[in-house]
C-alpha atoms as a PDB file:
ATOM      1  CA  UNK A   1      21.674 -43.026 -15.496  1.00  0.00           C
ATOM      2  CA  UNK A   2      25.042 -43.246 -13.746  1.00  0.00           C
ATOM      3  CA  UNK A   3      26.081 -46.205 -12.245  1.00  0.00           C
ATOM      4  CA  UNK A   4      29.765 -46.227  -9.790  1.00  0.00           C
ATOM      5  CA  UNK A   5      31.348 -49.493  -9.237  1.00  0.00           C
ATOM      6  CA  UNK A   6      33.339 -48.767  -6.157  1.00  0.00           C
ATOM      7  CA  UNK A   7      36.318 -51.715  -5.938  1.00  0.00           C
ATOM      8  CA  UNK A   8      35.799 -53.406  -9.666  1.00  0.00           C
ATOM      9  CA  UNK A   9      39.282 -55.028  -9.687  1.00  0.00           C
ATOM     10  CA  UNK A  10      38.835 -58.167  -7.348  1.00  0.00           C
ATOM     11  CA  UNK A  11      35.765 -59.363  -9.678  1.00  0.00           C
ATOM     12  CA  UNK A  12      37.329 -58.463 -12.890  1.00  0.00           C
ATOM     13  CA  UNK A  13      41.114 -57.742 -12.764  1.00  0.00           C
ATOM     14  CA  UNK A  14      40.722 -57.270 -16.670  1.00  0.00           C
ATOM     15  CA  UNK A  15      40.057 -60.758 -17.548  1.00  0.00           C
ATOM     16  CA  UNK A  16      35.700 -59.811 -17.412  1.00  0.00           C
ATOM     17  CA  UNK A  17      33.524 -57.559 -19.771  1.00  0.00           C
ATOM     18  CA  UNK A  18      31.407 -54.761 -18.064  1.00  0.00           C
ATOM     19  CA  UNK A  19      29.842 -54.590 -21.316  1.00  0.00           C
ATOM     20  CA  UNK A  20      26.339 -55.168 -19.574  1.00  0.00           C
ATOM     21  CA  UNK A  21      26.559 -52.485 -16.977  1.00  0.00           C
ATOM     22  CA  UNK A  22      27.356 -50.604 -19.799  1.00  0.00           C
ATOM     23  CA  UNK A  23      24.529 -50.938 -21.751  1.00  0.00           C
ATOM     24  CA  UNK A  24      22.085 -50.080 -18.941  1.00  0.00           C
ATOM     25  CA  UNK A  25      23.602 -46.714 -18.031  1.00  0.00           C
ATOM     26  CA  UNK A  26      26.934 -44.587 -17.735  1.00  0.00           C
ATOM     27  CA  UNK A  27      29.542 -47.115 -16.221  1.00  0.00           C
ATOM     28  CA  UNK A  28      32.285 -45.915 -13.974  1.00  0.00           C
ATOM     29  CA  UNK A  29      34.525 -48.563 -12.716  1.00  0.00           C
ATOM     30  CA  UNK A  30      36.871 -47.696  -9.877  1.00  0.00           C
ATOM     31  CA  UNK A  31      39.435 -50.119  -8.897  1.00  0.00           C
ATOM     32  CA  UNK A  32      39.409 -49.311  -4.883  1.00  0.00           C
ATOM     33  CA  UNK A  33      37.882 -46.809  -3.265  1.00  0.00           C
ATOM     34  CA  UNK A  34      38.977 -45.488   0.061  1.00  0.00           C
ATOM     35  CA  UNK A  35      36.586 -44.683   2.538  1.00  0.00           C
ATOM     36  CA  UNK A  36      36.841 -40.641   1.915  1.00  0.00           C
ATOM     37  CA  UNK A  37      36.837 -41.353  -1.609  1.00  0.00           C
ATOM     38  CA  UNK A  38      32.978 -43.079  -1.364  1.00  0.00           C
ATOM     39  CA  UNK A  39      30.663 -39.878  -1.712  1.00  0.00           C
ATOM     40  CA  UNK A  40      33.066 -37.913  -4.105  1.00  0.00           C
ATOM     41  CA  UNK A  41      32.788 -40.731  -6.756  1.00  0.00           C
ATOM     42  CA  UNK A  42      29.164 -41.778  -6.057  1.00  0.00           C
ATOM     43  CA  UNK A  43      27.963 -38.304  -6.399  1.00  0.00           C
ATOM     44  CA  UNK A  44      24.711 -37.995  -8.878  1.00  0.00           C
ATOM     45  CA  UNK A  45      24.954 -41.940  -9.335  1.00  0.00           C
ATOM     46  CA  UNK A  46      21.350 -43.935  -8.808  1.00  0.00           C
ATOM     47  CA  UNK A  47      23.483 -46.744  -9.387  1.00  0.00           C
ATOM     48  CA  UNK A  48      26.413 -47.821  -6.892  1.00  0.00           C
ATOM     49  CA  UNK A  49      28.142 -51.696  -7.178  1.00  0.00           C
ATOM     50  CA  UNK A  50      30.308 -52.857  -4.420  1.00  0.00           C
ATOM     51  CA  UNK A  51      32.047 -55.675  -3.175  1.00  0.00           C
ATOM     52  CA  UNK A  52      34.245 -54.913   0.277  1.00  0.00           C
ATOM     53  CA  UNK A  53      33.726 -50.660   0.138  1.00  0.00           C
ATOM     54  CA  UNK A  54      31.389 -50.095   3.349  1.00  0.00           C
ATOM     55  CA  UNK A  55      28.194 -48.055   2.676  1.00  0.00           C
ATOM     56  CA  UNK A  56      27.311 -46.579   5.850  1.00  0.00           C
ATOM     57  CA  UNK A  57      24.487 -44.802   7.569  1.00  0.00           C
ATOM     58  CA  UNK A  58      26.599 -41.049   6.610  1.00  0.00           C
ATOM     59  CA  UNK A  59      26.974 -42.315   2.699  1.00  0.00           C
ATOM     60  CA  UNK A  60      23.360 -42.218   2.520  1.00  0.00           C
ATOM     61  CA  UNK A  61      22.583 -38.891   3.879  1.00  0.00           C
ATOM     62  CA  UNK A  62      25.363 -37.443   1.571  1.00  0.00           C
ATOM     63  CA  UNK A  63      23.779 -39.373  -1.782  1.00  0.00           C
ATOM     64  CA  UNK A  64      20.333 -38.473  -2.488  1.00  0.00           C
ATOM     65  CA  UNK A  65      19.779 -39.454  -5.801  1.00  0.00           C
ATOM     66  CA  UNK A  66      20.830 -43.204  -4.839  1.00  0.00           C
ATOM     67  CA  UNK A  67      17.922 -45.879  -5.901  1.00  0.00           C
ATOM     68  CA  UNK A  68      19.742 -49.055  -5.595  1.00  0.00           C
ATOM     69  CA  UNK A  69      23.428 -50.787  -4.539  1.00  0.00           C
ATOM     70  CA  UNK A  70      24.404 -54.114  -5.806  1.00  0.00           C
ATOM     71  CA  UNK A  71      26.822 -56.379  -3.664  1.00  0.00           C
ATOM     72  CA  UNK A  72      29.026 -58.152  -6.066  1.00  0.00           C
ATOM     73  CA  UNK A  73      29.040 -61.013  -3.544  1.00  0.00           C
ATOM     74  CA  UNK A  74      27.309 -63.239  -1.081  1.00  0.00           C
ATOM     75  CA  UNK A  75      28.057 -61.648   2.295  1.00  0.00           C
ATOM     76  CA  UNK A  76      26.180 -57.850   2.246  1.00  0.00           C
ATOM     77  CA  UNK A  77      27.195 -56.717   6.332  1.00  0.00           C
ATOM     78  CA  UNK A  78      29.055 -53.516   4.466  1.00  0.00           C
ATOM     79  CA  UNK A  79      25.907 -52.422   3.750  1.00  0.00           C
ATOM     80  CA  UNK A  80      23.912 -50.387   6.617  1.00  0.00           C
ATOM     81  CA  UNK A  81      20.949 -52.264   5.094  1.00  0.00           C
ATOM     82  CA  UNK A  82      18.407 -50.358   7.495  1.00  0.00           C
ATOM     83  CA  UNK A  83      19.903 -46.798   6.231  1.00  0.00           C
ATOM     84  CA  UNK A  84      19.504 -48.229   2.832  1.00  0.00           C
ATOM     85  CA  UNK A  85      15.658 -48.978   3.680  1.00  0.00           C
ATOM     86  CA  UNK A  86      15.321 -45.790   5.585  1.00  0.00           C
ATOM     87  CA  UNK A  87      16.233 -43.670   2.505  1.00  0.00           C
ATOM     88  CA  UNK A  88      13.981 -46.413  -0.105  1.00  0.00           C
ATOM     89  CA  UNK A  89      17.665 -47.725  -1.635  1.00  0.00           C
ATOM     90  CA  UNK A  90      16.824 -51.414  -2.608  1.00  0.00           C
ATOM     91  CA  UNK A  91      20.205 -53.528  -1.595  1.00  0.00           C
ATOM     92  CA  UNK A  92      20.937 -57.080  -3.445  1.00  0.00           C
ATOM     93  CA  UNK A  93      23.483 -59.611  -3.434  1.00  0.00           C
ATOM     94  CA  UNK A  94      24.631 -62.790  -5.660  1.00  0.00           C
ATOM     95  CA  UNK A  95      24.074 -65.450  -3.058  1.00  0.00           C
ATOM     96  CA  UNK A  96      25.109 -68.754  -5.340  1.00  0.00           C
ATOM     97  CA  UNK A  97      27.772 -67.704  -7.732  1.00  0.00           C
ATOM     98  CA  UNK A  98      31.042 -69.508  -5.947  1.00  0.00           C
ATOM     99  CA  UNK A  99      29.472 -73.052  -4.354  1.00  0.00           C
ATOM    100  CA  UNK A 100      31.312 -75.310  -6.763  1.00  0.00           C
ATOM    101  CA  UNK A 101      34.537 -73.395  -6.370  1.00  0.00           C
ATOM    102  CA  UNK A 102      34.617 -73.012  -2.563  1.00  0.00           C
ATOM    103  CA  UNK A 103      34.006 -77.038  -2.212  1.00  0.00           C
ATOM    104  CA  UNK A 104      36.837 -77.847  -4.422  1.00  0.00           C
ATOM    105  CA  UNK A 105      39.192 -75.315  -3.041  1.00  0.00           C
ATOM    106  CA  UNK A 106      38.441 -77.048   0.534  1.00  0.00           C
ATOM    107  CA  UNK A 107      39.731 -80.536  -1.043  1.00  0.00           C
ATOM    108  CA  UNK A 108      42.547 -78.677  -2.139  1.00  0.00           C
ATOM    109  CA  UNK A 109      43.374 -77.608   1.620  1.00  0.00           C
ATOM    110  CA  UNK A 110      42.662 -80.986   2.083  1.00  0.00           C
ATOM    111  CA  UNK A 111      45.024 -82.527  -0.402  1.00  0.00           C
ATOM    112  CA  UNK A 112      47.784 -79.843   0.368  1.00  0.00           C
ATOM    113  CA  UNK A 113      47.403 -81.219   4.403  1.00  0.00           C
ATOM    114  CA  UNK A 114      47.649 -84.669   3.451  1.00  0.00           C
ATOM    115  CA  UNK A 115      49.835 -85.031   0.570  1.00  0.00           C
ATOM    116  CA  UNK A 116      52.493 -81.280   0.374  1.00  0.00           C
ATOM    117  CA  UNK A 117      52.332 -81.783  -3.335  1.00  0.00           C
ATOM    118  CA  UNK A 118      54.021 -78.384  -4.108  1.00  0.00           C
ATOM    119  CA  UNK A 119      56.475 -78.412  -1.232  1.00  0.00           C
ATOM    120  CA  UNK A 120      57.890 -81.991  -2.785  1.00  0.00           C
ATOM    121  CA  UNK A 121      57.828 -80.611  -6.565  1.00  0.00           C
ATOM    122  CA  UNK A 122      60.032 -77.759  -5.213  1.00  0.00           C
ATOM    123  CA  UNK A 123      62.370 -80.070  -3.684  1.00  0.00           C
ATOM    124  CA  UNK A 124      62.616 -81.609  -6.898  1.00  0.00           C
ATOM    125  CA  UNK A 125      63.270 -78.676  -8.426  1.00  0.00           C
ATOM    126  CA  UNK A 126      65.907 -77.780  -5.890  1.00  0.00           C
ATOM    127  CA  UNK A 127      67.563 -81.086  -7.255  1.00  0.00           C
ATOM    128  CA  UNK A 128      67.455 -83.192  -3.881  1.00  0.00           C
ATOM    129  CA  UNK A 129      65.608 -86.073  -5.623  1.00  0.00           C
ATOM    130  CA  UNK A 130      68.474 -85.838  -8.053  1.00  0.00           C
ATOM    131  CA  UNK A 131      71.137 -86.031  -4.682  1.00  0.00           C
ATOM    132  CA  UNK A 132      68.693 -88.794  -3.207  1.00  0.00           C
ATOM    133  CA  UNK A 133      70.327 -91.947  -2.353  1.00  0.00           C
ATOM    134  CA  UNK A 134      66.981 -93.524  -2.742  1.00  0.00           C
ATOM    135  CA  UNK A 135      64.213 -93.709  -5.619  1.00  0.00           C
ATOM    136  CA  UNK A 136      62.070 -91.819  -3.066  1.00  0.00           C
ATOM    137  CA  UNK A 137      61.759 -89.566   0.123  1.00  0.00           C
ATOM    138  CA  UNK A 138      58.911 -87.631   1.938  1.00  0.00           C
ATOM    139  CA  UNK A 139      58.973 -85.349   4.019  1.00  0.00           C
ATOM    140  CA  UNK A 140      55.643 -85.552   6.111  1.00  0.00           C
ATOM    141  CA  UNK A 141      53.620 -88.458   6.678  1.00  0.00           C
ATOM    142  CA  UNK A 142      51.441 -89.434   3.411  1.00  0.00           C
ATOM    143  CA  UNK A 143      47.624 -89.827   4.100  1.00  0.00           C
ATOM    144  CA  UNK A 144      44.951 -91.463   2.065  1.00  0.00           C
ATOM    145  CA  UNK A 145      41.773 -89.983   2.778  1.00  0.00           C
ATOM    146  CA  UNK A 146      39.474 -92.792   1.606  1.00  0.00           C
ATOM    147  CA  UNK A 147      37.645 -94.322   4.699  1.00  0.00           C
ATOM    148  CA  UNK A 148      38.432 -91.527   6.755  1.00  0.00           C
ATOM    149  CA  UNK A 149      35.852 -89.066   8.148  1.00  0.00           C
ATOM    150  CA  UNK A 150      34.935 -85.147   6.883  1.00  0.00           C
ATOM    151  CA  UNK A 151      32.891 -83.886   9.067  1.00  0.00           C
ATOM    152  CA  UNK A 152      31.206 -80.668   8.110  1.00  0.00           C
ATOM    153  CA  UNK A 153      29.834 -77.773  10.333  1.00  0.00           C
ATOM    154  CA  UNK A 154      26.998 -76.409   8.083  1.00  0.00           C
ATOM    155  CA  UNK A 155      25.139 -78.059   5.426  1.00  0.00           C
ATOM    156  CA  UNK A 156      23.988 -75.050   3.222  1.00  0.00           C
ATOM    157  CA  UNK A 157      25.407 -75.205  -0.457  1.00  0.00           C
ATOM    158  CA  UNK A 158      28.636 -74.941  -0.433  1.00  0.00           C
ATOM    159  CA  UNK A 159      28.961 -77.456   2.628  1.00  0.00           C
ATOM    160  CA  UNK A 160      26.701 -80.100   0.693  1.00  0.00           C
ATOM    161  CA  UNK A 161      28.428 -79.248  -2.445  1.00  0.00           C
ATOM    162  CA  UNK A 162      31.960 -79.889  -0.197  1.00  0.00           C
ATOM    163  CA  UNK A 163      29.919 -83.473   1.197  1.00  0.00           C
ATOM    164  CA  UNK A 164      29.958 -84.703  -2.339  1.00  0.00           C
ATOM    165  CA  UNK A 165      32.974 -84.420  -3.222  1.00  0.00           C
ATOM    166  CA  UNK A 166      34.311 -86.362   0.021  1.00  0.00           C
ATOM    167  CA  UNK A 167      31.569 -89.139  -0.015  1.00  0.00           C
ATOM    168  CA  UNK A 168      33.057 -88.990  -3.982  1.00  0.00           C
ATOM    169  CA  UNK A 169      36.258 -89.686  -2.238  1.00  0.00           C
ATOM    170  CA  UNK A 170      34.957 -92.479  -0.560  1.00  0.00           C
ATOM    171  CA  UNK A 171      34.990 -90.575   3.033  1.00  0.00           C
ATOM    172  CA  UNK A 172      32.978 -91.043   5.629  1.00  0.00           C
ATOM    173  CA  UNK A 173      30.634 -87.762   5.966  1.00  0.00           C
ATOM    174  CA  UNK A 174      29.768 -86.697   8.938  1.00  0.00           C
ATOM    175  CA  UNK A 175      27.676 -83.192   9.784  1.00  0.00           C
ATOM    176  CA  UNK A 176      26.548 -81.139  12.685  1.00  0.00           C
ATOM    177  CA  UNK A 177      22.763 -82.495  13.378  1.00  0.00           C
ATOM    178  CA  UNK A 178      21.486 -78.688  13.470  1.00  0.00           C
ATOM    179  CA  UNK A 179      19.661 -77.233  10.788  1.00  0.00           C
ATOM    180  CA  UNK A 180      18.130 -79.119   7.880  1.00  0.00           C
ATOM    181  CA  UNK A 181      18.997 -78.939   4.158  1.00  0.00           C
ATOM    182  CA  UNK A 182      16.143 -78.435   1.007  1.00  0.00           C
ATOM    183  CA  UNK A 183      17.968 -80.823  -1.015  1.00  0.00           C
ATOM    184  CA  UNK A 184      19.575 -83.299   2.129  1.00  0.00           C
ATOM    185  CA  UNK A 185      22.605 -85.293   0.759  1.00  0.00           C
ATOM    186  CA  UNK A 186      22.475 -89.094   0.926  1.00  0.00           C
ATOM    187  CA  UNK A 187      25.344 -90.904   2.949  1.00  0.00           C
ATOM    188  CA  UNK A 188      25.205 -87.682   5.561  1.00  0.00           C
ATOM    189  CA  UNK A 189      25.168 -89.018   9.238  1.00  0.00           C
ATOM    190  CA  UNK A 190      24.247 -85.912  11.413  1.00  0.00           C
ATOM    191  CA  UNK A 191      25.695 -86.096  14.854  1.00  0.00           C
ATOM    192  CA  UNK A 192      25.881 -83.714  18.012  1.00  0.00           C
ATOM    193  CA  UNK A 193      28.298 -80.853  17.511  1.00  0.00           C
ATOM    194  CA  UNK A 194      30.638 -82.612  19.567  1.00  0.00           C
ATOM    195  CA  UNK A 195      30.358 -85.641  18.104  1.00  0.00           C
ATOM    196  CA  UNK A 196      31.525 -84.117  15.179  1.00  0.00           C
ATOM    197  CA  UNK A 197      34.743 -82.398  16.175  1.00  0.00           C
ATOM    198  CA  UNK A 198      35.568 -85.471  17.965  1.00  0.00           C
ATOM    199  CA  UNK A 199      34.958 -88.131  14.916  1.00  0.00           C
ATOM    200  CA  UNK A 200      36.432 -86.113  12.408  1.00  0.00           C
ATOM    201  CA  UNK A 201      39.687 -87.033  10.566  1.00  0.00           C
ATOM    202  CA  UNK A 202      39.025 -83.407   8.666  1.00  0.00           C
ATOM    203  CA  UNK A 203      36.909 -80.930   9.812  1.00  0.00           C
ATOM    204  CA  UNK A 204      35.156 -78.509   7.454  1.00  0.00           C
ATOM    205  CA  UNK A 205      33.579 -74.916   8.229  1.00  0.00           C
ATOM    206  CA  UNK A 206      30.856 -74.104   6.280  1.00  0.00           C
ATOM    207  CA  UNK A 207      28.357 -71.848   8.456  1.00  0.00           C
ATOM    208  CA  UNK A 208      27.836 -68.318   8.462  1.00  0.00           C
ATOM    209  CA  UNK A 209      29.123 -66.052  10.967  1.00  0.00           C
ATOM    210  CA  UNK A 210      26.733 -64.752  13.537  1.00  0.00           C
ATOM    211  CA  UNK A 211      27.312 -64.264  17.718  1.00  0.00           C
ATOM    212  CA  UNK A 212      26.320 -68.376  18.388  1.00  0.00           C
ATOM    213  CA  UNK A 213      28.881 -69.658  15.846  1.00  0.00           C
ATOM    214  CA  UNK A 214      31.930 -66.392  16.448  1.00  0.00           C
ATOM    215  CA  UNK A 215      35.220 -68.307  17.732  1.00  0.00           C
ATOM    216  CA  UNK A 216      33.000 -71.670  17.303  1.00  0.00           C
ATOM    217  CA  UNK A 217      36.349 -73.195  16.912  1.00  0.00           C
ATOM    218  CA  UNK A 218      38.016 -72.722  20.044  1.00  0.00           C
ATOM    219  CA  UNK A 219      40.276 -74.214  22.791  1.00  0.00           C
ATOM    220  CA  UNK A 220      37.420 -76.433  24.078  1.00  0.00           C
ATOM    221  CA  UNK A 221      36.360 -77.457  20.972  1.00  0.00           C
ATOM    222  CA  UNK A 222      39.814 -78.238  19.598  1.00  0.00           C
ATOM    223  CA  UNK A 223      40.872 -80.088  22.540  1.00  0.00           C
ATOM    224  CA  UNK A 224      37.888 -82.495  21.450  1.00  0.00           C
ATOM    225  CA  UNK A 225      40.090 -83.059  18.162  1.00  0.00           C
ATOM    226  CA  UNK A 226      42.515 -86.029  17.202  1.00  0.00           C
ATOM    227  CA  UNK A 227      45.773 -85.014  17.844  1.00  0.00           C
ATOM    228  CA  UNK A 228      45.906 -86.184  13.753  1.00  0.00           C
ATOM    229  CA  UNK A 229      43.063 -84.415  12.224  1.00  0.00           C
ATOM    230  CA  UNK A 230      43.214 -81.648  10.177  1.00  0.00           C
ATOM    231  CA  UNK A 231      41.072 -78.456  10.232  1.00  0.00           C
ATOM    232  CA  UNK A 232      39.398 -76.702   7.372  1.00  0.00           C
ATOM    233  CA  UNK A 233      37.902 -72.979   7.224  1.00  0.00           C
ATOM    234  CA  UNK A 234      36.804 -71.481   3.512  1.00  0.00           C
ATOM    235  CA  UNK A 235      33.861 -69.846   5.002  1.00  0.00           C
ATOM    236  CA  UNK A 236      34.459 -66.682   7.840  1.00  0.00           C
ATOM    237  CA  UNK A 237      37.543 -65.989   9.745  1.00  0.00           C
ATOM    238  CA  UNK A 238      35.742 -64.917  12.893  1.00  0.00           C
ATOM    239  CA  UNK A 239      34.865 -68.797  12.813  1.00  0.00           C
ATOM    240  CA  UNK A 240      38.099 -69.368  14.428  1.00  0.00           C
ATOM    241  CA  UNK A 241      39.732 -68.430  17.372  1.00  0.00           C
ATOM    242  CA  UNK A 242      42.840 -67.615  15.858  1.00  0.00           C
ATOM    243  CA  UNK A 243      45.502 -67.595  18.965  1.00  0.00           C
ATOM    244  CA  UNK A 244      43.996 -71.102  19.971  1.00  0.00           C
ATOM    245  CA  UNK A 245      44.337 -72.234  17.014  1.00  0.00           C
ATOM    246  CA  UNK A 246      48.348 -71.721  16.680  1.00  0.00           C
ATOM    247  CA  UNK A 247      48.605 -73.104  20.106  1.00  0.00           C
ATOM    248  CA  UNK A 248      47.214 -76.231  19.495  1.00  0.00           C
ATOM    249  CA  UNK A 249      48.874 -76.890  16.139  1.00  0.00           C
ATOM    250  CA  UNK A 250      52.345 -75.634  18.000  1.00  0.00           C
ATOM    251  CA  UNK A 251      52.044 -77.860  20.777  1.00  0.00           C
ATOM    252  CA  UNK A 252      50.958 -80.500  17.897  1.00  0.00           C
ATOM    253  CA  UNK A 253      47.759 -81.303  19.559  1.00  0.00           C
ATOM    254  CA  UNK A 254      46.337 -80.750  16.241  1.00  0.00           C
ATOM    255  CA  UNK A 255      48.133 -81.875  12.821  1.00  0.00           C
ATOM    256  CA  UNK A 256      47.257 -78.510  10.102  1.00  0.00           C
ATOM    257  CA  UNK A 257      45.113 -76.391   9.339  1.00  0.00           C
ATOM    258  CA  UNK A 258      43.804 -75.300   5.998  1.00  0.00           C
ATOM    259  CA  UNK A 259      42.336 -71.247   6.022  1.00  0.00           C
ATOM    260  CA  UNK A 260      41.398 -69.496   3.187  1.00  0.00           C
ATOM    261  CA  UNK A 261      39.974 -66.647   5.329  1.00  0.00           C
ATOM    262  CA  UNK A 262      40.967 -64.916   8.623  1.00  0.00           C
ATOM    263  CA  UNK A 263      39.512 -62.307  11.013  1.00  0.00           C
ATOM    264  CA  UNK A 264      40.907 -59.406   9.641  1.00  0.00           C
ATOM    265  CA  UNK A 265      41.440 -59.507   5.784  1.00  0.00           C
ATOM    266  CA  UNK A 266      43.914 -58.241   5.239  1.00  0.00           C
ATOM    267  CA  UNK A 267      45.683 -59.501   7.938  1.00  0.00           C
ATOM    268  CA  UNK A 268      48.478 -57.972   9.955  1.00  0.00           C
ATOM    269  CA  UNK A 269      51.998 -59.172   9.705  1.00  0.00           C
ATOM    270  CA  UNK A 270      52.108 -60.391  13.475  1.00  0.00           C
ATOM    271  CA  UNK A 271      49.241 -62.844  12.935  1.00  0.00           C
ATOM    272  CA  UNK A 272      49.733 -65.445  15.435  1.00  0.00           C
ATOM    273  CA  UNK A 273      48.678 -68.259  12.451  1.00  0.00           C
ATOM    274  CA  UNK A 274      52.053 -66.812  10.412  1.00  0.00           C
ATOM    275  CA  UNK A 275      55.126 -69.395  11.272  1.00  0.00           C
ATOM    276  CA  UNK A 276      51.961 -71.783  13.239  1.00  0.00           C
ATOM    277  CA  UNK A 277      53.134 -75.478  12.531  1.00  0.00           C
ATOM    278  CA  UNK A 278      51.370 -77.189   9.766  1.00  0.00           C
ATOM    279  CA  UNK A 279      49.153 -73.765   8.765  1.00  0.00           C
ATOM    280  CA  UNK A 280      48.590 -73.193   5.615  1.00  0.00           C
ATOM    281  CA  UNK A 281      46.490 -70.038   4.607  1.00  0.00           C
ATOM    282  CA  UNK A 282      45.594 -68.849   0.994  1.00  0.00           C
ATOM    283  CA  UNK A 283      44.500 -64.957   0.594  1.00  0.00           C
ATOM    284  CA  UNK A 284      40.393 -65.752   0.578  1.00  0.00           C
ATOM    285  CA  UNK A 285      40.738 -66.751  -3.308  1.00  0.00           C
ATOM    286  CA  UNK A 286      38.403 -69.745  -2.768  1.00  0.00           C
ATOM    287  CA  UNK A 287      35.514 -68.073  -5.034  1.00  0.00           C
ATOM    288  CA  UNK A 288      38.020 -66.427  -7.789  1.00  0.00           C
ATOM    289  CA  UNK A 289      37.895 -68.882 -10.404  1.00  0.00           C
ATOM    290  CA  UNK A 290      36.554 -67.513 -13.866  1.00  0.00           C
ATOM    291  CA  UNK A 291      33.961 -69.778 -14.113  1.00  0.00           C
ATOM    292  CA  UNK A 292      32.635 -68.164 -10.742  1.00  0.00           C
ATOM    293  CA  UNK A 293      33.505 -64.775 -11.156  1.00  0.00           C
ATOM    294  CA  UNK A 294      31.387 -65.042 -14.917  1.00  0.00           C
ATOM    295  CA  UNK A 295      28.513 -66.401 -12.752  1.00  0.00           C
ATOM    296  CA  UNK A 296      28.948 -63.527 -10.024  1.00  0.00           C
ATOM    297  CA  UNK A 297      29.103 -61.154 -12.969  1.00  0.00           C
ATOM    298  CA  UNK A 298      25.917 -62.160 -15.036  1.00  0.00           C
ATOM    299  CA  UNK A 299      23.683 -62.158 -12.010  1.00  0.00           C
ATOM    300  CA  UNK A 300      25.162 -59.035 -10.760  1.00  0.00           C
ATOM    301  CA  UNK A 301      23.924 -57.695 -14.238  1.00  0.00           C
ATOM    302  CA  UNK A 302      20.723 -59.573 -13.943  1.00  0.00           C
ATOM    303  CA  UNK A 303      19.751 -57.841 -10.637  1.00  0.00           C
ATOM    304  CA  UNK A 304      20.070 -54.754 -12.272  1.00  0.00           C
ATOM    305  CA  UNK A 305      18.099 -55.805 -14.914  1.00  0.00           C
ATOM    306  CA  UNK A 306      15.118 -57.079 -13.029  1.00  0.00           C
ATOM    307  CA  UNK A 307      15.655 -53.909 -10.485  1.00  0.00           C
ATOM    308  CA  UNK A 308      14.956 -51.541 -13.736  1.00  0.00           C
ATOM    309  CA  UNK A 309      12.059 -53.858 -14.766  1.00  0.00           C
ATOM    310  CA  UNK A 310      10.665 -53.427 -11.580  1.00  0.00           C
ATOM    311  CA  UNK A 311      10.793 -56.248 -10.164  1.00  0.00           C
ATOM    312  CA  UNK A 312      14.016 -56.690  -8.283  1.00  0.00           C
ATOM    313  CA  UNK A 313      15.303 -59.794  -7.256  1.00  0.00           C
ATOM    314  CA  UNK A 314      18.553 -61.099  -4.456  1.00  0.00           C
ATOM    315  CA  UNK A 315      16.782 -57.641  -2.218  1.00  0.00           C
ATOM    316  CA  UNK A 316      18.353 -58.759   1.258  1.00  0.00           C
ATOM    317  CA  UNK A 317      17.583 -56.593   4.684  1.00  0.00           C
END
């Protein structure tokens, strides 16, 4: 059986054993694969793994002995699911692996907002504390997060996972009064959209992207903001209107913003949130940690497993 992975390197950059693929068939790895370079290198497989590489409607017709494709993450919209169904291809994802990760890389925004720890290390290291005539300087106004309020917009995992570590903060949570949660988190207080934008000292995205939440955060929405708060988005770039956004934190109606995704990944070198006051945005590495890239891994493998055994598991469309 020969099984393709299509863009291996994000998930395991060498630091990750394939040894499990390998024992369930003959295990390619590709490090990228460009979009004319998809049906050359899956040709023959049954097996194809990918994590960004679109598999369109025309990959399908062009790859007949294809049984099954794995998404080595959550999100699986680079998969034309219904061509997949259409030509009996069984699709699955790994919809848990990163929760713990994405939460505490959204504190981290949080932290960087509030506090600039690397920015004053580096000035130490430039030797101005050394040059200081006092025993200590800042250079942006130092805030302690206990008794201020988080709000959150979208309370599935990783946003209840992100409410536990600010209530662990002592923060005051508060979360967009949509939607319900299987496991609810006590010390929540769910409030009208609105409500939340207005109240919140940090605000958190956590939703998925679909047409009612695209460019949820927008000009109206961030006029509703304190001038002080800061926003947060480790879920989807498309969350975000991204021009409104740089206006309001250059005309300092808002005070930073925290992105660990954007609308187009990569992003072009004109993005209007490059050189925005107070913006601070990390290359979508929220779920790279090891521990969460061994957990993406292992029930990548597992799918396969229970796919073999007949009785597949993660199947999404």
């Amino acid at each position: 059986m020969k099984i393709v992975v299509l863009d291996g390197v994000t998930l395991n950059p060498g630091d990750l054993s394939w040894a499990g693929f390998e024992a369930l068939g003959a295990l390619t790895v590709y490090d990228r694969s460009a979009p004319d370079e998809l049906v050359p290198r899956a040709a023959g497989a049954e097996i194809l793994l990918t994590n960004k590489t679109p598999i369109d409607a025309a990959a399908f017709d062009h790859l007949p002995d294809l049984r099954y494709v794995g998404v080595l993450a959550t999100g699986y919209n680079i998969v034309d699911v219904v061509a997949a169904a259409a030509h009996a291809v069984v699709v699955t994802n790994v919809p848990t692996y990163g929760t713990q990760s994405v939460a505490e890389h959204t504190i981290a925004h949080m932290f960087n907002l509030g506090r600039r720890v690397e920015h004053h290390a580096q000035t130490v290291v430039d030797g101005r504390w050394s040059r200081s005539p006092d025993f200590c300087y800042w250079d942006v106004p130092q805030v302690e997060f206990h008794d201020r309020v988080f709000g959150i917009v979208g309370l599935g995992r990783i946003g209840r996972a992100t409410a536990r570590a600010a209530l662990g903060l002592g923060m005051r949570v508060v979360a967009d009064a949509r939607g319900g949660a299987p496991d609810p988190v006590q010390g929540i207080e769910r409030l009208d959209l609105d409500d939340v934008f207005r109240q919140a000292d940090v605000l958190s995205l956590h939703c998925p992207l679909t047409p009612e939440t695209e460019n949820l955060v927008n000009a109206r929405s961030l006029a509703l903001m304190k001038p002080g708060a800061f926003l947060i988005n480790t879920s989807r770039g498309g969350l975000v209107d991204e021009v409104a956004l740089a206006e309001a934190l250059n005309a300092e109606r808002l005070a930073g913003a925290g992105l660990d995704v954007v609308c187009k990944e990569p992003p072009s070198s004109g993005s209007p949130l490059f050189g925005a006051k107070n913006c601070f945005v990390t290359p979508h590495v929220a779920w790279s940690t090891l521990a969460a890239r061994e957990r993406l891994l292992s029930v990548a493998i597992k799918n396969l497993e229970r796919f073999l055994a007949g009785s597949a598991a993660n199947v999404v469309g």
